[in-house]
PDB file of N, CA and C in Angstrom:
ATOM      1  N   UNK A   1     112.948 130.049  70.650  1.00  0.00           N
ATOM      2  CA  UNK A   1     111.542 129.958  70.987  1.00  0.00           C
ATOM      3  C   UNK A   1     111.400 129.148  72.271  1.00  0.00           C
ATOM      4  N   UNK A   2     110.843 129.667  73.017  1.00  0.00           N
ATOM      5  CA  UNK A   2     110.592 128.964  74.192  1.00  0.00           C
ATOM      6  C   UNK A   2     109.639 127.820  74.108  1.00  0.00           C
ATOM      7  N   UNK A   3     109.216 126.892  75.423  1.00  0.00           N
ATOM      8  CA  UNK A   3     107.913 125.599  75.153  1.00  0.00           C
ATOM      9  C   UNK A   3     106.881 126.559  76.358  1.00  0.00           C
ATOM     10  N   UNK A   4     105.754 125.745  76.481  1.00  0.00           N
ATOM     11  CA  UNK A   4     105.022 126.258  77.635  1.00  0.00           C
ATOM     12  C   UNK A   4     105.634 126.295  78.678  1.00  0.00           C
ATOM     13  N   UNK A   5     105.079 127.043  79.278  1.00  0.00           N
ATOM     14  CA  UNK A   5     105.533 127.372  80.525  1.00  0.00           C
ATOM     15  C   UNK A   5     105.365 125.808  81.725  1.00  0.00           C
ATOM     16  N   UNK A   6     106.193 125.496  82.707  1.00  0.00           N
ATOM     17  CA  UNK A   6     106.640 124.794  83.139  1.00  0.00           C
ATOM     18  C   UNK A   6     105.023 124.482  84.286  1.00  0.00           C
ATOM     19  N   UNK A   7     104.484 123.784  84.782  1.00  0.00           N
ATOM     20  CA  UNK A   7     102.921 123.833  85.379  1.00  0.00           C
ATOM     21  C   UNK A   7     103.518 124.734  87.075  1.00  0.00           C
ATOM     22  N   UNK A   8     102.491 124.922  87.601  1.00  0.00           N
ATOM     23  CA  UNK A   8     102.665 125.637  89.133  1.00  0.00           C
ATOM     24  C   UNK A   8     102.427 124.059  89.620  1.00  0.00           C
ATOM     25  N   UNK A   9     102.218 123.138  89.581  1.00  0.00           N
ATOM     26  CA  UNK A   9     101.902 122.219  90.183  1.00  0.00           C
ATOM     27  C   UNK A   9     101.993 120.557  89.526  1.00  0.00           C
ATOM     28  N   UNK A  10     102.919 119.847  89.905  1.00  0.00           N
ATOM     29  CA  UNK A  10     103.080 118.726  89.462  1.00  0.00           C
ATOM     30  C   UNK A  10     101.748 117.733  89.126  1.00  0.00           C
ATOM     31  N   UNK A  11     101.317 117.724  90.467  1.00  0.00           N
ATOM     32  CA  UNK A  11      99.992 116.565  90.116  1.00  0.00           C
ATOM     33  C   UNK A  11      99.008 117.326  90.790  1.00  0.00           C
ATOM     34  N   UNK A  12      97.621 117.018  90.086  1.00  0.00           N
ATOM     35  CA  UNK A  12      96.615 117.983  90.464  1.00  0.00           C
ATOM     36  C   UNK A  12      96.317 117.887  92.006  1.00  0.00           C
ATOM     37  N   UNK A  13      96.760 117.032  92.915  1.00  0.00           N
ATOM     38  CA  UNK A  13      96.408 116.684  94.332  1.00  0.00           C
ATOM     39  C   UNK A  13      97.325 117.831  95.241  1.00  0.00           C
ATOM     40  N   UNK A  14      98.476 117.725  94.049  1.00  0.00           N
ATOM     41  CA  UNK A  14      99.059 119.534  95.013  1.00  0.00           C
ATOM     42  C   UNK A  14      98.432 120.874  94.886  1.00  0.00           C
ATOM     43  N   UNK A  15      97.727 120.936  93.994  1.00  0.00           N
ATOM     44  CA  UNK A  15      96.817 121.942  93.336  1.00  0.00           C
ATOM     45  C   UNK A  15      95.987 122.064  94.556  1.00  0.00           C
ATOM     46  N   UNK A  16      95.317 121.019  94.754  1.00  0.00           N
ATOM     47  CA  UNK A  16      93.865 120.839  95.350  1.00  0.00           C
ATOM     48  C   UNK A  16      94.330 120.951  96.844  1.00  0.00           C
ATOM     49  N   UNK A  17      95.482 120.343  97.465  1.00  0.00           N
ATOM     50  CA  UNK A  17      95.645 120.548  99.232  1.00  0.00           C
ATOM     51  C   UNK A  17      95.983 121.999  99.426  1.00  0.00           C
ATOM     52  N   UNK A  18      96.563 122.581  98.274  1.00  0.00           N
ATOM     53  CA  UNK A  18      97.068 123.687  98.410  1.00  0.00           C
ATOM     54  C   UNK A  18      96.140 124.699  98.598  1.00  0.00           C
ATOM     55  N   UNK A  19      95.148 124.635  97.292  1.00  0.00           N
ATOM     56  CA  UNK A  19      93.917 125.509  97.822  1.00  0.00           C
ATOM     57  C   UNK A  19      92.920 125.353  98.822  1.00  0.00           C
ATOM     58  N   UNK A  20      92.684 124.244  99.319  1.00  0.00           N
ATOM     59  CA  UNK A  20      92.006 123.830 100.016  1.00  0.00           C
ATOM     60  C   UNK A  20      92.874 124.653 101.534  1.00  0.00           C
ATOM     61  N   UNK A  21      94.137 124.567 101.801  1.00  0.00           N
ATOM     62  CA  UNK A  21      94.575 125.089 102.871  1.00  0.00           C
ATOM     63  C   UNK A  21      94.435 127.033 102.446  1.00  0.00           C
ATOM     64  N   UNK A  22      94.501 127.607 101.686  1.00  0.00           N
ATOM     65  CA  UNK A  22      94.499 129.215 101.220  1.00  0.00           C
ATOM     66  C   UNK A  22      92.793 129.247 101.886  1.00  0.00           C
ATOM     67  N   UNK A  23      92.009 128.323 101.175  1.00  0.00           N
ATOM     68  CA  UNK A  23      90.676 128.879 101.408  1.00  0.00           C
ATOM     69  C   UNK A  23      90.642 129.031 102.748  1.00  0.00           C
ATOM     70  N   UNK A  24      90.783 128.011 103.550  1.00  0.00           N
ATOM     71  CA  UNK A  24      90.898 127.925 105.094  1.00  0.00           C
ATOM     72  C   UNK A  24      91.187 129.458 106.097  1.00  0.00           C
ATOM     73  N   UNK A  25      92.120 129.120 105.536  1.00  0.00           N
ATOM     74  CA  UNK A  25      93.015 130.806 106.026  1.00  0.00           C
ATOM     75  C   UNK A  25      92.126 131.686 105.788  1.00  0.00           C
ATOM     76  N   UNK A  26      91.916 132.113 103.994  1.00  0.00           N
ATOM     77  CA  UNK A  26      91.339 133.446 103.722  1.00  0.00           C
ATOM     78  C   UNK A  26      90.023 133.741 104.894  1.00  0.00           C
ATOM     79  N   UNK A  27      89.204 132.036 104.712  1.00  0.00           N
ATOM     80  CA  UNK A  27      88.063 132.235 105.730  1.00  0.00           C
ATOM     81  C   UNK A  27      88.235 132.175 107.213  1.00  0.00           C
ATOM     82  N   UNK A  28      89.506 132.378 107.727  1.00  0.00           N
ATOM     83  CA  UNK A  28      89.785 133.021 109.095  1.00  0.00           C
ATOM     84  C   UNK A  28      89.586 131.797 110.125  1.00  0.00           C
ATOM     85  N   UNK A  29      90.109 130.809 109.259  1.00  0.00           N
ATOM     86  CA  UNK A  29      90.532 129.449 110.137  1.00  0.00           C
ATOM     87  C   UNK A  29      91.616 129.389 111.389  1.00  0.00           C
ATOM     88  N   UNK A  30      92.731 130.281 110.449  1.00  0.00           N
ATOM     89  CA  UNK A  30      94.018 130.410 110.923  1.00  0.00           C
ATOM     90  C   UNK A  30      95.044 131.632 110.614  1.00  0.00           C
ATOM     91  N   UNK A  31      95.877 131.761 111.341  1.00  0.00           N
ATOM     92  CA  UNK A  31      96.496 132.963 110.530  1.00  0.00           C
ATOM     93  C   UNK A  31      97.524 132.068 109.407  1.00  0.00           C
ATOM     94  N   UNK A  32      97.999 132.878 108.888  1.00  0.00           N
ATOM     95  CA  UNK A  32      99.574 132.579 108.095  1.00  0.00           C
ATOM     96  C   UNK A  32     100.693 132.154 108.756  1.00  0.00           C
ATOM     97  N   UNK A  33     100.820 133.305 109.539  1.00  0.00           N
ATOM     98  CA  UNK A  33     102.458 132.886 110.052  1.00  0.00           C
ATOM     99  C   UNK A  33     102.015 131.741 111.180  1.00  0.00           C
ATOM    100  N   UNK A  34     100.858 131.637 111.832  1.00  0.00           N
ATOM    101  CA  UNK A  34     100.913 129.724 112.350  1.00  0.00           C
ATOM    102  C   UNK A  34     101.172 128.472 111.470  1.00  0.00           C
ATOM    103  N   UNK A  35     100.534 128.773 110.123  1.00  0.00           N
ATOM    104  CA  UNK A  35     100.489 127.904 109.599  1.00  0.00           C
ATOM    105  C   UNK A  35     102.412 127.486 109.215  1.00  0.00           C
ATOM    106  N   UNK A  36     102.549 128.962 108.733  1.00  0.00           N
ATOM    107  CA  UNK A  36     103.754 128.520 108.443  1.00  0.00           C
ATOM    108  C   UNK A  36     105.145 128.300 109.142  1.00  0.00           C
ATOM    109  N   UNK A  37     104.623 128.204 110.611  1.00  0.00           N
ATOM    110  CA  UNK A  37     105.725 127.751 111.641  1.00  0.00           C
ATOM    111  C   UNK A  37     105.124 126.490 111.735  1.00  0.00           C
ATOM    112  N   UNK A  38     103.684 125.680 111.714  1.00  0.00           N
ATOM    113  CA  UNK A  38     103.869 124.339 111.504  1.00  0.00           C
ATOM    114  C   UNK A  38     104.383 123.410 110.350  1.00  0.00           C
ATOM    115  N   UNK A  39     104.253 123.653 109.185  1.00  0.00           N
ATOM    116  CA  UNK A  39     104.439 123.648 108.437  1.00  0.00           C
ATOM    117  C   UNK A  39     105.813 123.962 108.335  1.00  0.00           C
ATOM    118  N   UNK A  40     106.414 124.398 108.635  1.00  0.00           N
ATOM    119  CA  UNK A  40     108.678 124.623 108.775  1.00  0.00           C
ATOM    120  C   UNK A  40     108.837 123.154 109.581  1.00  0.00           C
ATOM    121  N   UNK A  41     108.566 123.132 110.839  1.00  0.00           N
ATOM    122  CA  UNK A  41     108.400 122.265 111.562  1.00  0.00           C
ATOM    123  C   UNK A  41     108.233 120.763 110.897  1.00  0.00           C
ATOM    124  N   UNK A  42     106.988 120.301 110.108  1.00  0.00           N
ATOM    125  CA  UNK A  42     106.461 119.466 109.101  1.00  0.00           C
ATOM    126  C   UNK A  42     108.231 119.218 108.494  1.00  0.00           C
ATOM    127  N   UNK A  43     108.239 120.401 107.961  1.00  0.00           N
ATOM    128  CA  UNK A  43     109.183 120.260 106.941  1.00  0.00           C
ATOM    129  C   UNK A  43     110.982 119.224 107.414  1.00  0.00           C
ATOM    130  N   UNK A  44     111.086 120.183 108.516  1.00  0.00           N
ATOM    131  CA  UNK A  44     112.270 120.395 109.354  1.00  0.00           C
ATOM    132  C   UNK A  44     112.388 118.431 109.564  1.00  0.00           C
ATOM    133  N   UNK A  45     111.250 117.928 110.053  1.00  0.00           N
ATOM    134  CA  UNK A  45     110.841 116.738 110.299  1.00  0.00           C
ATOM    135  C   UNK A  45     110.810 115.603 109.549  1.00  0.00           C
ATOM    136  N   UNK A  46     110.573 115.713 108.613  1.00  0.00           N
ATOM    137  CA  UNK A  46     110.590 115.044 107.609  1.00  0.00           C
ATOM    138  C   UNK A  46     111.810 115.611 106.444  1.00  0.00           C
ATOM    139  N   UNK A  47     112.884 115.982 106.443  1.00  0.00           N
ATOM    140  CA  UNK A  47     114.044 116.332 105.785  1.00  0.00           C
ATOM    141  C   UNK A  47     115.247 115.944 106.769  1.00  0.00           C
ATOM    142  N   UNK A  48     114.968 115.349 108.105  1.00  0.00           N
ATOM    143  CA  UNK A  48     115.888 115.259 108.766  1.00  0.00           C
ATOM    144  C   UNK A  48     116.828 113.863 108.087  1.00  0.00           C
ATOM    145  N   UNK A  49     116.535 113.229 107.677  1.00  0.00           N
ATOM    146  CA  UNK A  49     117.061 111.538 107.293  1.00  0.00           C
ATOM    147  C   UNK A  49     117.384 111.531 105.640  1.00  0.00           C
ATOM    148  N   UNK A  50     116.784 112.984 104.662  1.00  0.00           N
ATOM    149  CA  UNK A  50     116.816 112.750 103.398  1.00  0.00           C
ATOM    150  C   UNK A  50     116.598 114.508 102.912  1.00  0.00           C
ATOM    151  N   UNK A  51     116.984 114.753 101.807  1.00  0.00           N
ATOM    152  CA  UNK A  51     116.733 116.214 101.261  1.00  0.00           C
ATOM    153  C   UNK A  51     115.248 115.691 100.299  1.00  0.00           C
ATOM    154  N   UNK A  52     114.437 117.137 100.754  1.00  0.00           N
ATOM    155  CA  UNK A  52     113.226 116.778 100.126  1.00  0.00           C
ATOM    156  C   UNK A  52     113.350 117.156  99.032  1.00  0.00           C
ATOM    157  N   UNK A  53     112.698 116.689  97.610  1.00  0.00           N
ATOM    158  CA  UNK A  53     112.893 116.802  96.696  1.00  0.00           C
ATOM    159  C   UNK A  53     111.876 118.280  95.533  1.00  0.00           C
ATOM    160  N   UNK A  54     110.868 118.407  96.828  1.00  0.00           N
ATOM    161  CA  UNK A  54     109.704 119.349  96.506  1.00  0.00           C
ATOM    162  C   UNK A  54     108.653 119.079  95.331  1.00  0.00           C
ATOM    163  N   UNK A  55     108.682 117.518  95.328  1.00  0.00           N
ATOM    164  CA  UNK A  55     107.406 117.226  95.000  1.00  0.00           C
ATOM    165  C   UNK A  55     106.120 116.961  95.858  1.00  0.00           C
ATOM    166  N   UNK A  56     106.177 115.581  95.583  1.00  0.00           N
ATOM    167  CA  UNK A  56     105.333 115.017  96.510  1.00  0.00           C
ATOM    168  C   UNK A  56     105.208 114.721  97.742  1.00  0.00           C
ATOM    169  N   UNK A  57     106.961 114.428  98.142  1.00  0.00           N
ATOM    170  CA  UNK A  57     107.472 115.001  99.510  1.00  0.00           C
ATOM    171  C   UNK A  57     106.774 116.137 100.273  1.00  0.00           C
ATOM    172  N   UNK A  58     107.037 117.330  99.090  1.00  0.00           N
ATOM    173  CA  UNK A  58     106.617 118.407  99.797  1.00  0.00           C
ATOM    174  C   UNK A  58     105.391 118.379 100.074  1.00  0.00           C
ATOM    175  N   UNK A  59     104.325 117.981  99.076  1.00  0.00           N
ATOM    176  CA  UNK A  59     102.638 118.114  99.333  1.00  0.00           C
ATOM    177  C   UNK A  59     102.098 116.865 100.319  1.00  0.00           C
ATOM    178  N   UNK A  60     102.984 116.306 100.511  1.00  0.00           N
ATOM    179  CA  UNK A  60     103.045 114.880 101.423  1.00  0.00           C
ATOM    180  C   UNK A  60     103.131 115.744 102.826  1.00  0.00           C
ATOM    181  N   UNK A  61     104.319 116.903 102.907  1.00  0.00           N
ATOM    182  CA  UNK A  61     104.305 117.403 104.149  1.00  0.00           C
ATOM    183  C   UNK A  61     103.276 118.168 104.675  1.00  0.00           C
ATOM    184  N   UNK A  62     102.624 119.379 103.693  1.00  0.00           N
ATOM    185  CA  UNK A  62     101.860 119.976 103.532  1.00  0.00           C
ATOM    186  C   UNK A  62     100.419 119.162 103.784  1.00  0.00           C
ATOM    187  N   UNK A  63     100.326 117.956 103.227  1.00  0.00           N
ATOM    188  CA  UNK A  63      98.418 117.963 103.544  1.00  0.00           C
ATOM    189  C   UNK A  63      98.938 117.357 105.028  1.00  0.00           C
ATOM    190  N   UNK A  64      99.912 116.560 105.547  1.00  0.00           N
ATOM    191  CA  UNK A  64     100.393 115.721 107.123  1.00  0.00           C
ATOM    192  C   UNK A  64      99.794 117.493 108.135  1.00  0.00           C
ATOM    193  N   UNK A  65     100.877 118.843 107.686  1.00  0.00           N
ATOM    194  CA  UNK A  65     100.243 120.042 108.218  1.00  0.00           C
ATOM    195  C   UNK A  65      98.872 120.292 108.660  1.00  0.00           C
ATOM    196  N   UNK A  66      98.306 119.999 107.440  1.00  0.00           N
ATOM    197  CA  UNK A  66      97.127 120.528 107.256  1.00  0.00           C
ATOM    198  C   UNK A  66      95.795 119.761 107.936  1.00  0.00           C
ATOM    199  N   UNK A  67      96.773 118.465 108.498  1.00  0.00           N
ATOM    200  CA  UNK A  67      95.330 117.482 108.734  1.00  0.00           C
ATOM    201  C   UNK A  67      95.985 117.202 110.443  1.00  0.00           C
ATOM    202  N   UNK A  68      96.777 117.827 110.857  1.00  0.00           N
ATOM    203  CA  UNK A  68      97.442 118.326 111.992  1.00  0.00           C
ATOM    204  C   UNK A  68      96.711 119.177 112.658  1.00  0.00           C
ATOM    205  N   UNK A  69      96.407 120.514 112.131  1.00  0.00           N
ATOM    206  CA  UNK A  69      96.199 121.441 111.979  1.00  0.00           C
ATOM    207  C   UNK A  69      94.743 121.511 112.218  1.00  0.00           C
ATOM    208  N   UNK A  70      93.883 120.709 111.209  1.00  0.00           N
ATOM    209  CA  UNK A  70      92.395 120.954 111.716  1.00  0.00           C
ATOM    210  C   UNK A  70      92.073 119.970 112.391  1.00  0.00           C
ATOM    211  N   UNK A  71      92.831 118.803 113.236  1.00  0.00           N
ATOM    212  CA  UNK A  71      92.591 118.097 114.181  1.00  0.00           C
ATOM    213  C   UNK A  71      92.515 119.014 115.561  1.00  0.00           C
ATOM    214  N   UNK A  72      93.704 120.026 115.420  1.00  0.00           N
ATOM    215  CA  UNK A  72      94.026 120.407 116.831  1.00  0.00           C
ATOM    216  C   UNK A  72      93.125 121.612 116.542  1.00  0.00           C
ATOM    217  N   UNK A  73      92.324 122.289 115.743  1.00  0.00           N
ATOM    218  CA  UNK A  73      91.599 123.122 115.617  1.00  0.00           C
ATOM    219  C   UNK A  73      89.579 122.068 116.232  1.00  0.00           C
ATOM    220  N   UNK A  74      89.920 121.171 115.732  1.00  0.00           N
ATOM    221  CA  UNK A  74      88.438 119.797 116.027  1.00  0.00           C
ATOM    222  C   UNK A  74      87.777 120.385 114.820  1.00  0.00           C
ATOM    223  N   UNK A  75      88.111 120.453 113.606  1.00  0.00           N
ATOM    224  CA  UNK A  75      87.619 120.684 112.277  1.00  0.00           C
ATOM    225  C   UNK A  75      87.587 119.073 112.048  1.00  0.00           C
ATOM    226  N   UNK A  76      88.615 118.480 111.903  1.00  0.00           N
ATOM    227  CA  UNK A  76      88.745 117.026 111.570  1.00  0.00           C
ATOM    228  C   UNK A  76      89.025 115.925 112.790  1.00  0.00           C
ATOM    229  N   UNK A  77      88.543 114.885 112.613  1.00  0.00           N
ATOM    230  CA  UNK A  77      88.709 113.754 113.820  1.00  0.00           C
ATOM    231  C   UNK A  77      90.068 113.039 112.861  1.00  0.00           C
ATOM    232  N   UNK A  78      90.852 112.825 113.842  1.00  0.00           N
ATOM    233  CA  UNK A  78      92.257 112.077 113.474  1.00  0.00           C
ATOM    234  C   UNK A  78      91.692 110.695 113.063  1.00  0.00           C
ATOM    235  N   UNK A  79      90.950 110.197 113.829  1.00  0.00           N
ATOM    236  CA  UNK A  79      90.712 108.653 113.090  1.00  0.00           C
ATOM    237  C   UNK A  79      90.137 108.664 112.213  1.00  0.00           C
ATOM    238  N   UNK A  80      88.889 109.828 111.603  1.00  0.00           N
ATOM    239  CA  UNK A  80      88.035 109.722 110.504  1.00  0.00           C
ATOM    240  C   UNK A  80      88.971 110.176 109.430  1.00  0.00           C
ATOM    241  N   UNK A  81      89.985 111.051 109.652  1.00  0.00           N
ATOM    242  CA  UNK A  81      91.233 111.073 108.711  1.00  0.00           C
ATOM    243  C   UNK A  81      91.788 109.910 108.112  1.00  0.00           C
ATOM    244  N   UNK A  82      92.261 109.301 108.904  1.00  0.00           N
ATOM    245  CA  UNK A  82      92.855 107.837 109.061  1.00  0.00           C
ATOM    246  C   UNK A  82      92.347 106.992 108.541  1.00  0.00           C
ATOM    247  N   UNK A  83      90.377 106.806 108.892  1.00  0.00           N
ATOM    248  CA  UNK A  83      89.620 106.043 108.230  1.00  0.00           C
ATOM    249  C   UNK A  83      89.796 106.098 106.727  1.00  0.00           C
ATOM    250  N   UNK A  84      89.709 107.624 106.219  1.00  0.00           N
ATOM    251  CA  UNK A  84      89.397 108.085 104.839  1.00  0.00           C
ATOM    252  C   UNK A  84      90.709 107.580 104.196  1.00  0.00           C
ATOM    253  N   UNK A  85      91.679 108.090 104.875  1.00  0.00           N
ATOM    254  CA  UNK A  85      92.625 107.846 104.198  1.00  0.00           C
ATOM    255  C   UNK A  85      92.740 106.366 103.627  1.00  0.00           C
ATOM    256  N   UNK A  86      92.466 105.249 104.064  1.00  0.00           N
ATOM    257  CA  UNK A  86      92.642 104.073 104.189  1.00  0.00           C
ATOM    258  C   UNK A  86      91.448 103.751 103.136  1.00  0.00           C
ATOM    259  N   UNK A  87      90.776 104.233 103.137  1.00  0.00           N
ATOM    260  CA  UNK A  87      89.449 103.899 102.170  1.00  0.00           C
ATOM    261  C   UNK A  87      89.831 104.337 100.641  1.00  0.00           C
ATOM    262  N   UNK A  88      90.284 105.275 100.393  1.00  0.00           N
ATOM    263  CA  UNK A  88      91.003 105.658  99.325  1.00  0.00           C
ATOM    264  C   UNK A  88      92.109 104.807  98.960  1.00  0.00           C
ATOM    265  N   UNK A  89      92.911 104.358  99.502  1.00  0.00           N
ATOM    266  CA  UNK A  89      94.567 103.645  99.514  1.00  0.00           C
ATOM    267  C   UNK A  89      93.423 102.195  98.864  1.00  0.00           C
ATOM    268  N   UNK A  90      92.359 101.612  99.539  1.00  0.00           N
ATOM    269  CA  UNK A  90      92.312 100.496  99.042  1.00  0.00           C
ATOM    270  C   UNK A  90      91.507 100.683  97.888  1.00  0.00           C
ATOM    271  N   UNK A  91      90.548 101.880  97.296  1.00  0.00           N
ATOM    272  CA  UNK A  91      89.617 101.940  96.411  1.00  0.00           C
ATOM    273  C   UNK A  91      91.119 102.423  95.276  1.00  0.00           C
ATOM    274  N   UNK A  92      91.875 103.114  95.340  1.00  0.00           N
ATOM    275  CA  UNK A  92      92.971 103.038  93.919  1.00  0.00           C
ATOM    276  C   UNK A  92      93.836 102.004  93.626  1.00  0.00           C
ATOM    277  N   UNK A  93      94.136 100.978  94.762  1.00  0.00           N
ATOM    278  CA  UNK A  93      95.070 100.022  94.929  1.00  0.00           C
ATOM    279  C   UNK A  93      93.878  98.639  94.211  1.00  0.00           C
ATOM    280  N   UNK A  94      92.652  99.212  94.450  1.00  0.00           N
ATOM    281  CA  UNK A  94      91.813  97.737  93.790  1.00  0.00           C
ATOM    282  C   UNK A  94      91.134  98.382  92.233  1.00  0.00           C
ATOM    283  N   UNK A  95      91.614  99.409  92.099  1.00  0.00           N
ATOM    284  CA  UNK A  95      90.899 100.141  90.470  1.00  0.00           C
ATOM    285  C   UNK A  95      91.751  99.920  89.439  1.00  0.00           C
ATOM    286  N   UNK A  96      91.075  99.216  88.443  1.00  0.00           N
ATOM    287  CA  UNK A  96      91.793  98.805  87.314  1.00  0.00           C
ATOM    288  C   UNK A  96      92.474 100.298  86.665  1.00  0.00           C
ATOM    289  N   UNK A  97      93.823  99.883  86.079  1.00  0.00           N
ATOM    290  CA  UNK A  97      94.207 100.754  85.305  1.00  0.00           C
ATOM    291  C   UNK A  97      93.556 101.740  84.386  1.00  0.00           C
ATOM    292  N   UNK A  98      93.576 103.441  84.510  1.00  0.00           N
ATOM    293  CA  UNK A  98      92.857 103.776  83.258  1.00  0.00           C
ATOM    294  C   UNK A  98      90.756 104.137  83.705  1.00  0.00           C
ATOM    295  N   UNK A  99      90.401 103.001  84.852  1.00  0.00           N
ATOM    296  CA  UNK A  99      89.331 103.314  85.625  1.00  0.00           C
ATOM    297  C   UNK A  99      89.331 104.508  86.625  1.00  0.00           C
ATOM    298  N   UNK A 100      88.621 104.954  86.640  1.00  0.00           N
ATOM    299  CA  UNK A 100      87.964 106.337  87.695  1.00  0.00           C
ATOM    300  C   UNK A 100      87.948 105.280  88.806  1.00  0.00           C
ATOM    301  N   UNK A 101      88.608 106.152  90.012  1.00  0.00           N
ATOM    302  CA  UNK A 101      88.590 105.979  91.508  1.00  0.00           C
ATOM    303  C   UNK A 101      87.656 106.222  91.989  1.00  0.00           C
ATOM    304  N   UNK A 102      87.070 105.157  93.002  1.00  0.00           N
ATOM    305  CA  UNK A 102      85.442 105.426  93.194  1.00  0.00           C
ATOM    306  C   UNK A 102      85.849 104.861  94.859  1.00  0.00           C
ATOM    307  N   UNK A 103      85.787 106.233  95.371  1.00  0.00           N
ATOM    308  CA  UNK A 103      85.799 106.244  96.712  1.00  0.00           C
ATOM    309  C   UNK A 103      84.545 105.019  97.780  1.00  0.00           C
ATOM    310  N   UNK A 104      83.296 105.862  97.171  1.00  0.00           N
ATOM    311  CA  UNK A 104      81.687 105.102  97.519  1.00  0.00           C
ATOM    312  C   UNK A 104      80.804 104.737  96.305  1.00  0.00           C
ATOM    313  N   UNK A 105      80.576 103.495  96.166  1.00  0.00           N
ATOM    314  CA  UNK A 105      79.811 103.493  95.243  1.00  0.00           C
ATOM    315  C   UNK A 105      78.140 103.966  95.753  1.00  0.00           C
TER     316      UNK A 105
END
């Protein structure tokens, strides 16, 4: 007897960059094969010093792509990236265990 089936996605944040980059595309952001010569590249770059393991590594490379990607498109500002990012890092790093992450109150 087999168990369930194994998930498509480790943690729901690979779920979510992942679709978030498909929608992009489908809505004619970008083609495919750009994405996926930056994204080799991403990869190529970050595997040079260590073998990636294709977790979080990988979705680590993938959203770095993706926020690459709609900078040089001017979808996203690199510092308001940067900002966000940093706003998050300190709103989970100061949230009690077990508490909901609260970006803005």
């Amino acid at each position: 007897m087999n168990g369930p089936p194994e998930p498509a996605f480790v943690a729901p944040w690979h779920a979510e960059v992942f679709a978030i980059t498909v929608v992009l595309h489908e809505a004619g952001h970008f083609a495919w094969p750009d994405w996926a010569a930056r994204f080799g590249a991403t990869l190529k770059r970050r595997g040079l010093d260590r073998e990636l393991d294709g977790g979080d590594d990988y979705f680590a490379a993938w959203l770095e792509t993706l926020e690459d990607l709609l900078a040089s498109m001017g979808m996203a500002d690199a510092g308001d990236l940067s900002t966000t990012k940093a706003a998050w890092e300190n709103a989970y790093l100061s949230t009690a265990h077990g508490s909901p992450v609260r970006l803005y109150d």
